[in-house]
N, C-alpha and C. Protein backbone atom coordinates (compact mmCIF):
# COMPACT_ATOMS: atom_id res chain seq x y z
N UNK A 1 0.86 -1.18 0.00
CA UNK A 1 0.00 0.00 0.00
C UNK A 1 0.90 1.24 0.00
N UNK A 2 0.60 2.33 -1.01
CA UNK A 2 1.65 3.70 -0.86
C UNK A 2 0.42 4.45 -0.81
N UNK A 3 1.29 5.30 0.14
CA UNK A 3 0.55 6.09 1.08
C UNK A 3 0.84 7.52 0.40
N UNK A 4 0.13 8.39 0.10
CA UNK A 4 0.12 9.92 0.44
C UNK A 4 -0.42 10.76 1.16
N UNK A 5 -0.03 12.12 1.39
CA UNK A 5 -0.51 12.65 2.20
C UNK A 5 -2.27 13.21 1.31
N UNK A 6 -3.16 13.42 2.41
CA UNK A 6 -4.52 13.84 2.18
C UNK A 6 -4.95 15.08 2.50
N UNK A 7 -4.90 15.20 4.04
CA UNK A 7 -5.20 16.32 4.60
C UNK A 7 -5.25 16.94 5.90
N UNK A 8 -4.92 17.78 6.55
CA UNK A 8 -4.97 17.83 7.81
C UNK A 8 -6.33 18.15 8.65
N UNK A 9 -7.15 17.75 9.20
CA UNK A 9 -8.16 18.14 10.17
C UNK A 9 -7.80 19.25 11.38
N UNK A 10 -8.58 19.95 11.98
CA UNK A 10 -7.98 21.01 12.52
C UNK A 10 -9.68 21.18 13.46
N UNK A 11 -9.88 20.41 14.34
CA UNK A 11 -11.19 21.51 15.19
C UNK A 11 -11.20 22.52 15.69
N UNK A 12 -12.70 23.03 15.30
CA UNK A 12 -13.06 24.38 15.56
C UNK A 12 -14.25 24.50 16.37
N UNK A 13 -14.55 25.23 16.73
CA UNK A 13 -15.94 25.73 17.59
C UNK A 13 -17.09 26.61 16.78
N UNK A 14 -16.71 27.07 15.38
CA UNK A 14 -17.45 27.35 14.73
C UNK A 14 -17.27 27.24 13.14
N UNK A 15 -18.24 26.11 12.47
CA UNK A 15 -17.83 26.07 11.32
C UNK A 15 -17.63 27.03 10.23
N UNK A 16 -19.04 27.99 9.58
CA UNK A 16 -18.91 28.91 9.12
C UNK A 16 -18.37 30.30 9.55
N UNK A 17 -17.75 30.47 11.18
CA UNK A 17 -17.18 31.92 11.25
C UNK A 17 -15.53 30.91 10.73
N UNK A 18 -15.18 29.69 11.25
CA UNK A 18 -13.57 29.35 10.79
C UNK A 18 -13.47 29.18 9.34
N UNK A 19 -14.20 29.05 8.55
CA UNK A 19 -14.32 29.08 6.77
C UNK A 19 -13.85 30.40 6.53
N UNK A 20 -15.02 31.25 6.94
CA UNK A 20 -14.63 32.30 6.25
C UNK A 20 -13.11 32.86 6.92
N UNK A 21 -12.68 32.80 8.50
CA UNK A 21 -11.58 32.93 8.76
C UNK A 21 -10.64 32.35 7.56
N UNK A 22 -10.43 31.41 7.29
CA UNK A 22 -9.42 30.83 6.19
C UNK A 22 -9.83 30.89 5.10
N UNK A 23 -10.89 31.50 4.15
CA UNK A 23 -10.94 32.42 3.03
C UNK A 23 -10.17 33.74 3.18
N UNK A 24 -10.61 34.08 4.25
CA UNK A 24 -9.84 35.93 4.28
C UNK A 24 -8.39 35.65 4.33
N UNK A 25 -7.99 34.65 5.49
CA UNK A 25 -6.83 34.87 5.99
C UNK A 25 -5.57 34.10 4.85
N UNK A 26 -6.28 33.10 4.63
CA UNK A 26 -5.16 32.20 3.59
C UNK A 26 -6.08 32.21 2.42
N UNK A 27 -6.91 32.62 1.75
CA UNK A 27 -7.34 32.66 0.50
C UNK A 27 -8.41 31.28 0.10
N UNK A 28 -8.72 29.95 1.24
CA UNK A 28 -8.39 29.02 1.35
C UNK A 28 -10.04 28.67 0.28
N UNK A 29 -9.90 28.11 -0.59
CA UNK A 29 -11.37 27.50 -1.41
C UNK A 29 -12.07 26.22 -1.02
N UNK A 30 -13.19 26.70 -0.78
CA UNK A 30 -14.29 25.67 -0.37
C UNK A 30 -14.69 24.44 -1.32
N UNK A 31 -14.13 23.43 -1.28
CA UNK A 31 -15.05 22.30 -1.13
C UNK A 31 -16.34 21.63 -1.02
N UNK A 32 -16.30 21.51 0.16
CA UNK A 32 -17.45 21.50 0.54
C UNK A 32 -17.84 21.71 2.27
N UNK A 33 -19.16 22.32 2.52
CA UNK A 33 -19.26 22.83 3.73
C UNK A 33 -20.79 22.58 4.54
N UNK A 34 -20.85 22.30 5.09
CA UNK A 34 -22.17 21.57 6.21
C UNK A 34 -21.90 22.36 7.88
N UNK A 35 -23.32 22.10 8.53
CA UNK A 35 -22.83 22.55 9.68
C UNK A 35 -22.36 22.11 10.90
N UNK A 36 -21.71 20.93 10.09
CA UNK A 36 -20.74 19.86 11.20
C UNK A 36 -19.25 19.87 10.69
N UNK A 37 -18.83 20.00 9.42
CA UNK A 37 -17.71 20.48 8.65
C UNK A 37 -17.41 20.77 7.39
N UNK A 38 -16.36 21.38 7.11
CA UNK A 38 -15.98 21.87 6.02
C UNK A 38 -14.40 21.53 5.49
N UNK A 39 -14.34 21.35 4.35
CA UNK A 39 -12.80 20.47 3.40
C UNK A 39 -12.47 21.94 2.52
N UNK A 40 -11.63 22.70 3.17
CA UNK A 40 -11.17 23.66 2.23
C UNK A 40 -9.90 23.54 1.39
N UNK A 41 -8.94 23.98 0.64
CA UNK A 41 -7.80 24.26 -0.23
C UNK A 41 -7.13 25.21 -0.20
N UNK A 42 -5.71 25.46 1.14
CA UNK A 42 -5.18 26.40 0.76
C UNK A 42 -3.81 26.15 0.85
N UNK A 43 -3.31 27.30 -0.62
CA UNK A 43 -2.12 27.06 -0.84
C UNK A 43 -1.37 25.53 -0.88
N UNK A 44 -2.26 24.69 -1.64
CA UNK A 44 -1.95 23.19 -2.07
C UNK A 44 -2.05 22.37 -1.27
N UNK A 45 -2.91 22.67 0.16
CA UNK A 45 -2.77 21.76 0.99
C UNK A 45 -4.15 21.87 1.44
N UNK A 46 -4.82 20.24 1.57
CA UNK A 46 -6.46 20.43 1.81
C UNK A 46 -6.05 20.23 3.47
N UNK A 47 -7.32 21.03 3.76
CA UNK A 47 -7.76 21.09 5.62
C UNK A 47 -9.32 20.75 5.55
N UNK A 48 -9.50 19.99 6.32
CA UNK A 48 -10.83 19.76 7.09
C UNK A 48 -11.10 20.54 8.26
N UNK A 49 -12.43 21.20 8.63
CA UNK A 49 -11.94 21.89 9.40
C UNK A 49 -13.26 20.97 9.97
N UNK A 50 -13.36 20.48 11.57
CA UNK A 50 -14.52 19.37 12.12
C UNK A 50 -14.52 20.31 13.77
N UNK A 51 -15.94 19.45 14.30
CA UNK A 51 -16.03 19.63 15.25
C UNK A 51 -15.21 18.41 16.06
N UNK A 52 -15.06 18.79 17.43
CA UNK A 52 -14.54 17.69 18.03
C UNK A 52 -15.29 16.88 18.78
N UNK A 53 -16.49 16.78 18.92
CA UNK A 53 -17.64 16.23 18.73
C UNK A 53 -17.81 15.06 17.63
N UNK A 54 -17.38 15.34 16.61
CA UNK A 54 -17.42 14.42 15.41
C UNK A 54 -16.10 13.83 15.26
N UNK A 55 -15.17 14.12 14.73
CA UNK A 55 -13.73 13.97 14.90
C UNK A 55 -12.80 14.70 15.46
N UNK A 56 -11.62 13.38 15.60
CA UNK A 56 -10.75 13.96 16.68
C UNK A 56 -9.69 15.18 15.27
N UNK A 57 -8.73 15.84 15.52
CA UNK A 57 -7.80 16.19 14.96
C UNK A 57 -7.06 15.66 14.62
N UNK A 58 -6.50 15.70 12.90
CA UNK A 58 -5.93 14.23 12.99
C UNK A 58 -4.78 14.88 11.29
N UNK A 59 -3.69 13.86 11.53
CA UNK A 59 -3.80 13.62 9.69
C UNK A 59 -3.92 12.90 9.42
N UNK A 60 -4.41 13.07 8.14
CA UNK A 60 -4.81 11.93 7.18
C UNK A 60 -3.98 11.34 5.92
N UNK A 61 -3.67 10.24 5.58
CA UNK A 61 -2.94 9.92 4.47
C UNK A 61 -4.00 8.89 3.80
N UNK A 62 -3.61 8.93 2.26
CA UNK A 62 -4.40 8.58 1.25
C UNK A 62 -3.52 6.91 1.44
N UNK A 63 -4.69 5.99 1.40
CA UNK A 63 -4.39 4.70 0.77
C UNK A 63 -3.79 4.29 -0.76
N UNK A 64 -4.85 5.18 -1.25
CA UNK A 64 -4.32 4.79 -2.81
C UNK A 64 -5.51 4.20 -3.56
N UNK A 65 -5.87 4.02 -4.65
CA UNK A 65 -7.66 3.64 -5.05
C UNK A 65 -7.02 1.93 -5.21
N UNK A 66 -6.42 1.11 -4.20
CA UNK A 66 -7.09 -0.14 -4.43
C UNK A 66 -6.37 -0.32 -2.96
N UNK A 67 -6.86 -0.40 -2.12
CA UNK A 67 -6.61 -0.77 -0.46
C UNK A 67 -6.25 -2.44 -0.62
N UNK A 68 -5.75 -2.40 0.42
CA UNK A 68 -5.73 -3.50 0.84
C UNK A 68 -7.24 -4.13 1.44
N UNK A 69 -7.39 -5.68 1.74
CA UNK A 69 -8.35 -5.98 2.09
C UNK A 69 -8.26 -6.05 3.86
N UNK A 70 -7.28 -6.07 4.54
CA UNK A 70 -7.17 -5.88 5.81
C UNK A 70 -7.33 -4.18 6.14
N UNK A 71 -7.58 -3.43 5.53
CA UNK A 71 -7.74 -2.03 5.60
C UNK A 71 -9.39 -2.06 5.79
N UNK A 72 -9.90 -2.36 4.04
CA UNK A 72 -11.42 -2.44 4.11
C UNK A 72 -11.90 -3.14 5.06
N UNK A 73 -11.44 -4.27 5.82
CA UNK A 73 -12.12 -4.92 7.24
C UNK A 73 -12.54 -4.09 8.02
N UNK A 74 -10.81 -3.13 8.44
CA UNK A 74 -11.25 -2.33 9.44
C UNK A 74 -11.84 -0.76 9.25
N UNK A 75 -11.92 -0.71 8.30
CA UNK A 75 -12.23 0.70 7.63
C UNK A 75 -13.99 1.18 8.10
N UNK A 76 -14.09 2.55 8.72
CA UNK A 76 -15.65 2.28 8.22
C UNK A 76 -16.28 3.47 7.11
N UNK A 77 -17.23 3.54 6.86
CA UNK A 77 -17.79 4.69 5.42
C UNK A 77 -18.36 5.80 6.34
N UNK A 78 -17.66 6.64 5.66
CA UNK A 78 -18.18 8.41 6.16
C UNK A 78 -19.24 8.80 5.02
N UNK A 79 -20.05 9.97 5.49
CA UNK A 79 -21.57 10.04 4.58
C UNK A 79 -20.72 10.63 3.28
N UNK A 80 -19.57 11.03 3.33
CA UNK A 80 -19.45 11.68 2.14
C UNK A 80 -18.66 10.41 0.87
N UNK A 81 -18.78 9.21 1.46
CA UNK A 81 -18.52 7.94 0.78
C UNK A 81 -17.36 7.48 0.81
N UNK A 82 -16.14 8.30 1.11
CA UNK A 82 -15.11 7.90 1.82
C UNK A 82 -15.24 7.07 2.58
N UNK A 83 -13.90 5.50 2.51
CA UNK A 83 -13.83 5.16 3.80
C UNK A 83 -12.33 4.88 4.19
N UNK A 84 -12.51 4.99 6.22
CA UNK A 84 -11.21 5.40 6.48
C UNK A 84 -10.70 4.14 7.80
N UNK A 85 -10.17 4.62 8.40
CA UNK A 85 -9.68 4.00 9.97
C UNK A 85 -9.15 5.07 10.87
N UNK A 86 -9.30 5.16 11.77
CA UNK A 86 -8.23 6.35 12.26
C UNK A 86 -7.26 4.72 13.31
N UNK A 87 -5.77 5.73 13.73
CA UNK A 87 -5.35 5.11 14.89
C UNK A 87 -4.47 6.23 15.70
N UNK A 88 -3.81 5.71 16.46
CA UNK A 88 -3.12 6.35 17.16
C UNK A 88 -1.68 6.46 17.07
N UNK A 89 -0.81 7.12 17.36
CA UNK A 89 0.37 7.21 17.53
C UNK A 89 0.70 7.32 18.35
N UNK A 90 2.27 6.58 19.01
CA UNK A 90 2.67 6.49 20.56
C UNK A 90 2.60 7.90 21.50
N UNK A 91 2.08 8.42 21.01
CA UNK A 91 1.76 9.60 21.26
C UNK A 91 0.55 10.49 21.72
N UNK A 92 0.07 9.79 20.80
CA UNK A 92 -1.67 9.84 20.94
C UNK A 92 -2.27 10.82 20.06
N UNK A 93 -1.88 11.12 19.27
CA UNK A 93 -2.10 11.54 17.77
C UNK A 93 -2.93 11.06 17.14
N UNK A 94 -3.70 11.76 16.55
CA UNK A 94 -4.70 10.40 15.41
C UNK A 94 -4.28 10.85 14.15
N UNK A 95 -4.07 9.50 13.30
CA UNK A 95 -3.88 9.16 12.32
C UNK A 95 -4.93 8.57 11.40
N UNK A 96 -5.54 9.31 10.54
CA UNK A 96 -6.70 8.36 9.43
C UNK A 96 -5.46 7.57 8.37
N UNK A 97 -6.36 7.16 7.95
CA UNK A 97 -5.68 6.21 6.80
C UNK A 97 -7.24 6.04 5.66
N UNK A 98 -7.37 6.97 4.36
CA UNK A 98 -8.17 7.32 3.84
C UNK A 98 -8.45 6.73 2.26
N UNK A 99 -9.89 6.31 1.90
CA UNK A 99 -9.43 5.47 0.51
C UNK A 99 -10.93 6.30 0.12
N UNK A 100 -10.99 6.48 -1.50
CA UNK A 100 -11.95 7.41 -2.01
C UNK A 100 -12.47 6.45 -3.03
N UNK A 101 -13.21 5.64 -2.64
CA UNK A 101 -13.63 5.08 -4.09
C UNK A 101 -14.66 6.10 -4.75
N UNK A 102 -14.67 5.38 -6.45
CA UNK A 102 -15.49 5.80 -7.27
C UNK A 102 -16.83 6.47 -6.54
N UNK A 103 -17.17 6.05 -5.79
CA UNK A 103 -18.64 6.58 -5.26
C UNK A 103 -19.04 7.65 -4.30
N UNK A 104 -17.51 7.81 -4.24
CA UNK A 104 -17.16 9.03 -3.08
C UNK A 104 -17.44 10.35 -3.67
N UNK A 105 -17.63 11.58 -2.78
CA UNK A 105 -18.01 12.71 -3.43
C UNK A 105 -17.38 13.19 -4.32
N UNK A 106 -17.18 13.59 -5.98
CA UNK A 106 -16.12 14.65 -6.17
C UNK A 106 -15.52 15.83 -5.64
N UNK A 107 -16.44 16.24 -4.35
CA UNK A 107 -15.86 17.83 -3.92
C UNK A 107 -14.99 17.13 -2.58
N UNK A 108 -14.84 16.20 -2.20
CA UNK A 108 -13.76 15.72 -1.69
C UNK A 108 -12.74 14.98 -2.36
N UNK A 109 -13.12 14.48 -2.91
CA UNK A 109 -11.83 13.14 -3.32
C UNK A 109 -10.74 14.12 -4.31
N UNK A 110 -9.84 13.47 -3.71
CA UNK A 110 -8.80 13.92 -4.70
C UNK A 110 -8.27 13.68 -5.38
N UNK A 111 -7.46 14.28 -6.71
CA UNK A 111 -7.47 13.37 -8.29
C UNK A 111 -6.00 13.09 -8.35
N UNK A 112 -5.31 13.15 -7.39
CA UNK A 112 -4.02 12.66 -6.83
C UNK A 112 -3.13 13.24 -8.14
N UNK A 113 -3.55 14.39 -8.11
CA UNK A 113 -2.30 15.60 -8.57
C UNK A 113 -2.10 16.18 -7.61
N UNK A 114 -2.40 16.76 -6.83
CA UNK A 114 -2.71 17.43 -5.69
C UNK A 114 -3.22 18.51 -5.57
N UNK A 115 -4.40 18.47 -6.50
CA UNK A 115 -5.22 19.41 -6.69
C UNK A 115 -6.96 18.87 -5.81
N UNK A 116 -7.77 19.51 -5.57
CA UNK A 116 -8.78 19.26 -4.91
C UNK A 116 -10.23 19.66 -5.81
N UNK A 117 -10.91 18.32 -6.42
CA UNK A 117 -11.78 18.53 -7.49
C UNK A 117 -13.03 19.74 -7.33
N UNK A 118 -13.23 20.35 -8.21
CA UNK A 118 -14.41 22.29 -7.70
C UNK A 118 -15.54 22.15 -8.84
C-alpha cells in the first residue's frame, strides 16, 4: 500500500465563522461545507476543518484507489462515501488512513495531482 498525504483536520468551535476565517486569511477555497464540517484548499494543501464532537484532529494519508483488504475490514464509510480507519500514535495523535472510491463525493476526493476537485 503507498501512502500519500490527504489532509490535515484542525477543530473548531465554529464552522462557518472558521471558513470564512481561512478564506480571508489564507485565501483558502471551499469544497465543501455543512454545519458539522468543512474540506477547504489552501495554498496546495487540503484542511478539514470538524467539530470535536465528530472527529478527533488528525492527519490523514491517502491509501491509494485499491486498499488493501485488511484495511477495508477495518475501515468504516463516512456520509461523504469515503472510507477510512483512524489510529493512534505512541503519542496519541490520530492518524486516518483514507481510501476514495469511485462513489465518493467529487468535492472531496482527490485526483491525486494534488489538486482538490471544484
Amino acid at each position: 500500500m503507498k501512502l500519500s498525504f490527504d489532509h490535515v483536520a484542525v477543530n473548531v468551535k465554529n464552522i462557518p465563522a472558521s471558513v470564512e476565517w481561512y478564506k480571508q486569511t489564507l485565501g483558502a477555497r471551499v469544497a465543501y461545507q455543512d454545519d458539522t464540517w468543512a474540506f477547504l484548499e489552501a495554498a496546495g494543501v487540503r484542511i478539514a476543518l470538524t467539530l470535536k464532537s465528530q472527529h478527533p484532529a488528525h492527519l490523514a494519508f491517502d491509501v491509494g484507489p485499491e486498499p488493501d483488504e485488511e484495511f477495508l475490514r477495518k475501515a468504516r464509510k463516512h456520509r461523504d462515501g469515503s472510507v477510512s480507519r483512524y489510529m493512534t500514535d505512541p503519542d496519541g495523535n490520530a492518524i486516518e488512513w483514507i481510501y476514495y472510491p469511485e462513489t465518493s463525493s467529487k468535492a472531496v476526493r482527490p485526483d491525486h495531482s494534488g489538486n482538490v476537485p471544484g
